[in-house]
PDB file of N, CA and C in Angstrom:
ATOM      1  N   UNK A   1     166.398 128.381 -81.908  1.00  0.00           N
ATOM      2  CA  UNK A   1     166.070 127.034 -81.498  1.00  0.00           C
ATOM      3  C   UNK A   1     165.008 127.027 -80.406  1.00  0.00           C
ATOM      4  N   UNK A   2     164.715 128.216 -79.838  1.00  0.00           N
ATOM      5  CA  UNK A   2     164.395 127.741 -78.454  1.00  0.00           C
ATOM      6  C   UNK A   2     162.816 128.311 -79.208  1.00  0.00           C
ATOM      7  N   UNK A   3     162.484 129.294 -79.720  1.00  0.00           N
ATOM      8  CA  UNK A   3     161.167 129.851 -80.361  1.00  0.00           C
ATOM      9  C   UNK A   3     160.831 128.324 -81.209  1.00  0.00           C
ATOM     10  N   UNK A   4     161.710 127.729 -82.051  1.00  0.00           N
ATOM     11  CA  UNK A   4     161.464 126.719 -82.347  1.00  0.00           C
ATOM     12  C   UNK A   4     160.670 125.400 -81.315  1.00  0.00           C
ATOM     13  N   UNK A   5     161.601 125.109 -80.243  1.00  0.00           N
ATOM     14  CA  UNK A   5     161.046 124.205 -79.467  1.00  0.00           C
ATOM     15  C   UNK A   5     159.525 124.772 -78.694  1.00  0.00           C
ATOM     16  N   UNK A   6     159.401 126.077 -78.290  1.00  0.00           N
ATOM     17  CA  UNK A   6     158.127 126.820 -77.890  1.00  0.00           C
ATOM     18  C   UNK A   6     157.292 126.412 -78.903  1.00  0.00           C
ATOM     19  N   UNK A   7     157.377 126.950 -79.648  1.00  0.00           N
ATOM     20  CA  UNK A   7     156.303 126.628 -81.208  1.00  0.00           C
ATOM     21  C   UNK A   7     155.664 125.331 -81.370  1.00  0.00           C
ATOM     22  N   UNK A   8     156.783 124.217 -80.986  1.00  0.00           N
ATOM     23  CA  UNK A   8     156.213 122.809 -80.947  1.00  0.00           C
ATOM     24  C   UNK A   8     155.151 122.400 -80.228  1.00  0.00           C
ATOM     25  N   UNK A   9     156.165 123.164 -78.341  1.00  0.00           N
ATOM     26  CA  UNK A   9     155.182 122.615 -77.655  1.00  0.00           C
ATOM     27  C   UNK A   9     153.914 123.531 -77.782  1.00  0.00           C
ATOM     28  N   UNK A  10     153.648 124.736 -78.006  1.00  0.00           N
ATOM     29  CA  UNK A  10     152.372 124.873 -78.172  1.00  0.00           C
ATOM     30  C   UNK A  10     151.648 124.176 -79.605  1.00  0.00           C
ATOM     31  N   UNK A  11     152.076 123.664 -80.052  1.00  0.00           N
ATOM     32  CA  UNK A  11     151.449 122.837 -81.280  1.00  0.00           C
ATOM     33  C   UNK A  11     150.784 121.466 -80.497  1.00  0.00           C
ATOM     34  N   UNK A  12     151.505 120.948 -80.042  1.00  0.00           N
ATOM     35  CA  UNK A  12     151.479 120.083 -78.861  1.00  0.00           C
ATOM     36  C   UNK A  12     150.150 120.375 -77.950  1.00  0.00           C
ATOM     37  N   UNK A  13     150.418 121.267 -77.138  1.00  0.00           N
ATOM     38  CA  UNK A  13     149.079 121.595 -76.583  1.00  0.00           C
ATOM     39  C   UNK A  13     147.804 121.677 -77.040  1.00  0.00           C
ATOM     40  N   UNK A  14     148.216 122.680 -78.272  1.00  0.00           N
ATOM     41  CA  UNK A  14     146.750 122.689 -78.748  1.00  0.00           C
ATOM     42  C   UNK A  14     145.991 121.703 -79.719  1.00  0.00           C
ATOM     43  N   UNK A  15     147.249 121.034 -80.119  1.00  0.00           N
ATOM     44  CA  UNK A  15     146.669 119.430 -80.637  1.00  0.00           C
ATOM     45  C   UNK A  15     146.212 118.827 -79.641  1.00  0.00           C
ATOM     46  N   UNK A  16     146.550 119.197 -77.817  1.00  0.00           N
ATOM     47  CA  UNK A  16     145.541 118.127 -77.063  1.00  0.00           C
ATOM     48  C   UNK A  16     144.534 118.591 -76.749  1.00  0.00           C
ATOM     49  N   UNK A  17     144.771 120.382 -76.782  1.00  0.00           N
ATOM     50  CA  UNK A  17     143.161 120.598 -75.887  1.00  0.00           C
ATOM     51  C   UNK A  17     142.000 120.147 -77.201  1.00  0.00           C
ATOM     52  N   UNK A  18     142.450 120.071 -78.696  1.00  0.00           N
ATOM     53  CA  UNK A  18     141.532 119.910 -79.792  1.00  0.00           C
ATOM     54  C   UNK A  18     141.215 118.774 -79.861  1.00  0.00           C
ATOM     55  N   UNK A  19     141.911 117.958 -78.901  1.00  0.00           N
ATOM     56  CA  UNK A  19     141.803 116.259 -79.403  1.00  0.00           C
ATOM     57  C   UNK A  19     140.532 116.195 -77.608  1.00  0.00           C
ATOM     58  N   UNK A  20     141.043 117.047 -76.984  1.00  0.00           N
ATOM     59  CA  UNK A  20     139.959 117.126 -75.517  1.00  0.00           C
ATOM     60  C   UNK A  20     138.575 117.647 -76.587  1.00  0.00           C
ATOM     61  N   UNK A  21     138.490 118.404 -76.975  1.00  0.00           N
ATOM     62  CA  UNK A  21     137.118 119.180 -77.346  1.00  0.00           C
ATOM     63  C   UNK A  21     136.391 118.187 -78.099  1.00  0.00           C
ATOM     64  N   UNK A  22     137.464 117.507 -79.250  1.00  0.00           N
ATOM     65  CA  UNK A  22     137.018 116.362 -79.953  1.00  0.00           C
ATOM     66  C   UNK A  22     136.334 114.927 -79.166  1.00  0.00           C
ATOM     67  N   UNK A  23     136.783 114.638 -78.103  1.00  0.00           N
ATOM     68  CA  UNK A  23     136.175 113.868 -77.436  1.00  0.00           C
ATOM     69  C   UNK A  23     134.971 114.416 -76.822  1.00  0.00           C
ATOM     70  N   UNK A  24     134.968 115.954 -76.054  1.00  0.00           N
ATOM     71  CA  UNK A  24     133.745 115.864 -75.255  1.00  0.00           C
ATOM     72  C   UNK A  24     132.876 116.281 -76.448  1.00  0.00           C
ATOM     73  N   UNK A  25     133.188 117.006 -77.747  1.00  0.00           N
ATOM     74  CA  UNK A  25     132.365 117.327 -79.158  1.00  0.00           C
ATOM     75  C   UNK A  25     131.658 115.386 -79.638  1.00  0.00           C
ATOM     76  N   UNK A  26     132.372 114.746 -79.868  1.00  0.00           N
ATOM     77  CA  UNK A  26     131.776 113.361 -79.678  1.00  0.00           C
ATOM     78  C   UNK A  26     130.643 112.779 -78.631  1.00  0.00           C
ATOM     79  N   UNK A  27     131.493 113.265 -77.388  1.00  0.00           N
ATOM     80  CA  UNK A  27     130.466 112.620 -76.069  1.00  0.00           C
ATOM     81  C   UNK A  27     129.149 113.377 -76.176  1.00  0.00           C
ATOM     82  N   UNK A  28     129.278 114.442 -76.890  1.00  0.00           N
ATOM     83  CA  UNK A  28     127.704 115.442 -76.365  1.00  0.00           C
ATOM     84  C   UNK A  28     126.916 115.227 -77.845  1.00  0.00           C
ATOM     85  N   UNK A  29     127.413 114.609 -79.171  1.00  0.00           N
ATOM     86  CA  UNK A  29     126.463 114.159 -80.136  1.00  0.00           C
ATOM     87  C   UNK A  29     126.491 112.713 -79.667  1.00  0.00           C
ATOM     88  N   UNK A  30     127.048 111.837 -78.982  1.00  0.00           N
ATOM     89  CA  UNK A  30     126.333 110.736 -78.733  1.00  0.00           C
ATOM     90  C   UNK A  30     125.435 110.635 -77.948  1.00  0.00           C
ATOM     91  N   UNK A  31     125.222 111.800 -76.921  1.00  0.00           N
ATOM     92  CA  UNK A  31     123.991 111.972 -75.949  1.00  0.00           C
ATOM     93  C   UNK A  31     123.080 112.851 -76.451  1.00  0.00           C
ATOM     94  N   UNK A  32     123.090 113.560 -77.531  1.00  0.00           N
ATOM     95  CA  UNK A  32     122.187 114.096 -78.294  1.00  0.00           C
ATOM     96  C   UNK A  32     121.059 113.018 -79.318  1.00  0.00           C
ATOM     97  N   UNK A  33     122.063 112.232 -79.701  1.00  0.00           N
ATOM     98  CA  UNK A  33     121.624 110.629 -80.502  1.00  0.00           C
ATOM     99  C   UNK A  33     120.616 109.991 -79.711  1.00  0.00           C
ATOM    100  N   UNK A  34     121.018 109.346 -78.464  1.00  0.00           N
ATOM    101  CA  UNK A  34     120.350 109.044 -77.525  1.00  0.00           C
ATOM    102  C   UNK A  34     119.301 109.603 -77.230  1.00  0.00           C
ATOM    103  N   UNK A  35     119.211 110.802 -76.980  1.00  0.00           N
ATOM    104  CA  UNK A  35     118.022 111.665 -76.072  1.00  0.00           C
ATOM    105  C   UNK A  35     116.968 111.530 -77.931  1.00  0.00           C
ATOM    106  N   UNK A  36     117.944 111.835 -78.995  1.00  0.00           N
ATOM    107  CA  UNK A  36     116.719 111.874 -80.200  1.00  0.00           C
ATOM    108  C   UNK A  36     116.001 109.904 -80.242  1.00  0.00           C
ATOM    109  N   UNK A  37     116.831 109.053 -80.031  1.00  0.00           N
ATOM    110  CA  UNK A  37     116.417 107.956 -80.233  1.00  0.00           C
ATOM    111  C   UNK A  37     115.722 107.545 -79.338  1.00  0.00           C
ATOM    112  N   UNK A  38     115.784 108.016 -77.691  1.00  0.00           N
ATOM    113  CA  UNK A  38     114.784 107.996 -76.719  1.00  0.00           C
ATOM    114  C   UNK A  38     113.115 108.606 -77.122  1.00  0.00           C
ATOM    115  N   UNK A  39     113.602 109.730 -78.165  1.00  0.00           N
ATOM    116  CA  UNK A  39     112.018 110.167 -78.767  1.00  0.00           C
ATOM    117  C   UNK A  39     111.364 109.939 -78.960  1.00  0.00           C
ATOM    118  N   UNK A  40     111.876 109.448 -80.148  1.00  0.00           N
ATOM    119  CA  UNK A  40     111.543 108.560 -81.369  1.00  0.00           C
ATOM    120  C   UNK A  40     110.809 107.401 -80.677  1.00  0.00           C
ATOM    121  N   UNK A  41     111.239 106.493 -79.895  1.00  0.00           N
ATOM    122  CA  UNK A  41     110.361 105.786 -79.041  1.00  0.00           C
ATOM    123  C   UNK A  41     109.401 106.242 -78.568  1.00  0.00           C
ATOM    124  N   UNK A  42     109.464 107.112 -77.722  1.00  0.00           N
ATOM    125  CA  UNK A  42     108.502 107.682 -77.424  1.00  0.00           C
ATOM    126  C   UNK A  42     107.339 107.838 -78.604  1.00  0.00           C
ATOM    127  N   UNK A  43     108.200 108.693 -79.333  1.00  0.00           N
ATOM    128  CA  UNK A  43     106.611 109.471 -80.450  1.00  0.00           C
ATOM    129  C   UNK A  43     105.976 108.458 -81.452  1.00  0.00           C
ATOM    130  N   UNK A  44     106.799 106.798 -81.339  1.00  0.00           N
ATOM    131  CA  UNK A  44     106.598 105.319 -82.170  1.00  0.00           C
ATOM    132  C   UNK A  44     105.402 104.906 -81.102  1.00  0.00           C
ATOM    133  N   UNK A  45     105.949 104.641 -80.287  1.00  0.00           N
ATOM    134  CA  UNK A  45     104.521 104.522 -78.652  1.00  0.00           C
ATOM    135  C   UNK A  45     103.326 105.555 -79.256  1.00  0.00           C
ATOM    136  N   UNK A  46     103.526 106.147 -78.325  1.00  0.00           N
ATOM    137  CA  UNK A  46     102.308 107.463 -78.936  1.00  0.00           C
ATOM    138  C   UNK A  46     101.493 107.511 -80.135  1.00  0.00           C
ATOM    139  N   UNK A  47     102.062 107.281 -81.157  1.00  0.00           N
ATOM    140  CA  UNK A  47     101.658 107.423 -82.550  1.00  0.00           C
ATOM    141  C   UNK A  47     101.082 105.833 -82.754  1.00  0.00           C
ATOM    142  N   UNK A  48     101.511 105.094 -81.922  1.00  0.00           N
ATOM    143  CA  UNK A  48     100.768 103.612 -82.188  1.00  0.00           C
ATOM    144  C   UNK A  48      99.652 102.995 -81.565  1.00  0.00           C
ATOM    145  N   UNK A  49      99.527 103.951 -80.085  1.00  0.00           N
ATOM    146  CA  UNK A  49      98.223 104.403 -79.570  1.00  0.00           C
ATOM    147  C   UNK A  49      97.125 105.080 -80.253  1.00  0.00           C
ATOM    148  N   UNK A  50      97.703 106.143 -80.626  1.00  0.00           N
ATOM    149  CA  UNK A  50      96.828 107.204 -81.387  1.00  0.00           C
ATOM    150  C   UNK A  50      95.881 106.756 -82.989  1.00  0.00           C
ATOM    151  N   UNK A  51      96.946 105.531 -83.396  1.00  0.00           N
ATOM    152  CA  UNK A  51      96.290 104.933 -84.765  1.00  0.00           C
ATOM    153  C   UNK A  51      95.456 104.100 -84.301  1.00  0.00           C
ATOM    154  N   UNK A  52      95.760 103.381 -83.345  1.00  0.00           N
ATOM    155  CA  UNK A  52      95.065 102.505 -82.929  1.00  0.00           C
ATOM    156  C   UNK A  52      93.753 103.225 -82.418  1.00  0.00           C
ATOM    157  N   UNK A  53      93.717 104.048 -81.844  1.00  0.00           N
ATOM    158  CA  UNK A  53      92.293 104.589 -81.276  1.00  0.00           C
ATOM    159  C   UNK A  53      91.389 105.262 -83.031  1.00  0.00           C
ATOM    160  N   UNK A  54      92.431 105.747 -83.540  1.00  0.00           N
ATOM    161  CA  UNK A  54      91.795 106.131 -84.996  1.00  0.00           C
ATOM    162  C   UNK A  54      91.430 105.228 -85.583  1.00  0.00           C
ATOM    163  N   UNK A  55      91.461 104.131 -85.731  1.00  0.00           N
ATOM    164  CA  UNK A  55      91.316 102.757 -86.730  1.00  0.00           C
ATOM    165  C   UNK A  55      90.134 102.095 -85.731  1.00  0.00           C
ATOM    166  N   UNK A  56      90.332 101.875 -84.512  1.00  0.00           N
ATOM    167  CA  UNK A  56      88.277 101.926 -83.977  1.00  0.00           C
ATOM    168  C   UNK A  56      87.561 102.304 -84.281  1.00  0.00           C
ATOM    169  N   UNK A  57      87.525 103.713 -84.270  1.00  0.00           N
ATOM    170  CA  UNK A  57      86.643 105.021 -84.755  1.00  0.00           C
ATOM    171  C   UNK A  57      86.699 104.604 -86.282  1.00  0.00           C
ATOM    172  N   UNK A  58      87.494 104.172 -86.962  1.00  0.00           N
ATOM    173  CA  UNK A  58      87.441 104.130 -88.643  1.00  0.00           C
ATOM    174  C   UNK A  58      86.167 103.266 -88.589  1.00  0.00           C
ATOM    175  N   UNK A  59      86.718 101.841 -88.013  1.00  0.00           N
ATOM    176  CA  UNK A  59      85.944 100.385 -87.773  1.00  0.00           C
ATOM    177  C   UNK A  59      84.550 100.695 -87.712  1.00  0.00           C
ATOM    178  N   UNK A  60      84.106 101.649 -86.735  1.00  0.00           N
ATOM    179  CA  UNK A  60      82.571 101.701 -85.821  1.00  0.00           C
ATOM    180  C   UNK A  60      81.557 103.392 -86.843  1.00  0.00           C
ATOM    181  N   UNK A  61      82.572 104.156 -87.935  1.00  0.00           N
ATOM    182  CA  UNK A  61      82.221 104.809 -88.633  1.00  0.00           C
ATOM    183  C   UNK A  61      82.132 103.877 -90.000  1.00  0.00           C
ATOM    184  N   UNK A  62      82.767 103.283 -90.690  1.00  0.00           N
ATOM    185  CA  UNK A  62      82.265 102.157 -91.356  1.00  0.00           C
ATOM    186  C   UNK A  62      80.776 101.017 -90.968  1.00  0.00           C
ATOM    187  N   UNK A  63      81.106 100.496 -90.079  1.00  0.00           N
ATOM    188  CA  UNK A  63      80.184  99.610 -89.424  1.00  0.00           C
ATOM    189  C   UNK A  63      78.708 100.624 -89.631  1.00  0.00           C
ATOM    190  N   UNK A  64      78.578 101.463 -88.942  1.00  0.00           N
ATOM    191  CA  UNK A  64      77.186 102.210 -89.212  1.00  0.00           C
ATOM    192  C   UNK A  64      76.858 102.691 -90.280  1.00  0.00           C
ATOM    193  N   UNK A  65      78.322 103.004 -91.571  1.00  0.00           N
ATOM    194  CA  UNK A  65      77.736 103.429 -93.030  1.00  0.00           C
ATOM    195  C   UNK A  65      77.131 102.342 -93.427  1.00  0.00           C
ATOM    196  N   UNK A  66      77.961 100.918 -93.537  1.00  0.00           N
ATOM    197  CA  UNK A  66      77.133  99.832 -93.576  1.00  0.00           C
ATOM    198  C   UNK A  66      75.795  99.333 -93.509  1.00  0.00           C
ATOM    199  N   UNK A  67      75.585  99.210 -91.909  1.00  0.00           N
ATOM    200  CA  UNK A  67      74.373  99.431 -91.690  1.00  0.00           C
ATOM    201  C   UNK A  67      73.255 100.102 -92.176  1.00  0.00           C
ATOM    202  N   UNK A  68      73.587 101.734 -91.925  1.00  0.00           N
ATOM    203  CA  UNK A  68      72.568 102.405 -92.581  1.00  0.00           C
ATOM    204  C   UNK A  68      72.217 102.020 -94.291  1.00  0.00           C
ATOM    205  N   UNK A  69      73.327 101.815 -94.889  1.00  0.00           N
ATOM    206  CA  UNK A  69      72.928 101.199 -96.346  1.00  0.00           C
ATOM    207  C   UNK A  69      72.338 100.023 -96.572  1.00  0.00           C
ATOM    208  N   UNK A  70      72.571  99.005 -95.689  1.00  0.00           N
ATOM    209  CA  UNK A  70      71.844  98.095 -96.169  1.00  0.00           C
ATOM    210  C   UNK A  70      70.328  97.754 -95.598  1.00  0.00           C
ATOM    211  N   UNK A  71      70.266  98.931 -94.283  1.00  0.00           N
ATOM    212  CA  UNK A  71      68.710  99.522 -94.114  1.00  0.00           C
ATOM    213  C   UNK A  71      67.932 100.234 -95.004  1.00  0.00           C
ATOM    214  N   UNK A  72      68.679 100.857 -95.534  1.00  0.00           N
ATOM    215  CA  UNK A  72      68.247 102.068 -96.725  1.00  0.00           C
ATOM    216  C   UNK A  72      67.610 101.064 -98.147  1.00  0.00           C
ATOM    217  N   UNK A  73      68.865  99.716 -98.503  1.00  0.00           N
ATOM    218  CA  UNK A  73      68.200  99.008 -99.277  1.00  0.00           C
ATOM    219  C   UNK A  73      67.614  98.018 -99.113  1.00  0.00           C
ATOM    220  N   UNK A  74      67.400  97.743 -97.962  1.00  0.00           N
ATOM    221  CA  UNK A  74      66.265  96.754 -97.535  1.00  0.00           C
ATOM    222  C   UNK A  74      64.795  97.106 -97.392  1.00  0.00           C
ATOM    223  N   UNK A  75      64.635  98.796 -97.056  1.00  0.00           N
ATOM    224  CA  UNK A  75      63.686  98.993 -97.248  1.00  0.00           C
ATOM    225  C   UNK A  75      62.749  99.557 -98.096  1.00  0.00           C
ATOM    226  N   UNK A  76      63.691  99.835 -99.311  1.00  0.00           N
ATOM    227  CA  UNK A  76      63.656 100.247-100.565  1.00  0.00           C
ATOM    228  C   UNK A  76      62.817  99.121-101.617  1.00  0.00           C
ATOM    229  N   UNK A  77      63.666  97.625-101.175  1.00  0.00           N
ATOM    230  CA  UNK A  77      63.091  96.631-101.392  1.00  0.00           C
ATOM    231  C   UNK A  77      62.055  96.171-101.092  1.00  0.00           C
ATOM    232  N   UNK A  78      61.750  96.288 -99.661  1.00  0.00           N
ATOM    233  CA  UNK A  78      60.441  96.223 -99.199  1.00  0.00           C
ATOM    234  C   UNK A  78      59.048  96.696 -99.829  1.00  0.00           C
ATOM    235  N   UNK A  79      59.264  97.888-100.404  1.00  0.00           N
ATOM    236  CA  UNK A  79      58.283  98.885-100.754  1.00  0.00           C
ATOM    237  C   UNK A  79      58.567  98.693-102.311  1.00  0.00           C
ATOM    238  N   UNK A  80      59.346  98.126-103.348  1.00  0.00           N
ATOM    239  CA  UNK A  80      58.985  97.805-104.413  1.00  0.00           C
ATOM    240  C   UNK A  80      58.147  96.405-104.307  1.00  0.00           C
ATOM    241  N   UNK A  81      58.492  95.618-103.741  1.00  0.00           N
ATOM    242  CA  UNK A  81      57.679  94.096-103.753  1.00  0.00           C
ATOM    243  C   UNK A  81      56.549  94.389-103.068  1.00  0.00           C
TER     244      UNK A  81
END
């Protein structure tokens, strides 16, 4: 009886220290979540700067293909008439 009642309570115990690990095993992927979703902001910022400076440069590399083409056929025109 008494190996019996021992047996329990260490069943007992180690159902709490597992139910302890289980909580701080929880607490340290919800601050893992966090620190990744803090990133993610971050690298959403960043990356929305970075397009944005790329999509000027697209704008002002367009704008001069433009240009130069319709110099190219304006003066193409010129010199047939």
């Amino acid at each position: 009886m008494a190996t019996k009642k021992t047996n329990k309570q260490a069943d007992i115990q180690q159902l709490y220290t597992e139910q302890g690990r289980l909580d701080a095993h929880a607490t340290n992927v919800m601050l893992r979540l966090d620190m990744l979703i803090e990133e993610l902001r971050e690298f959403k910022q960043d990356s929305k700067a970075r397009m944005n400076k790329f999509e000027t440069w697209m704008v002002g590399i367009v704008a001069i293909a433009l240009t130069t083409l319709l110099a190219t056929v304006g003066s193409l025109l010129m010199r047939l008439l």
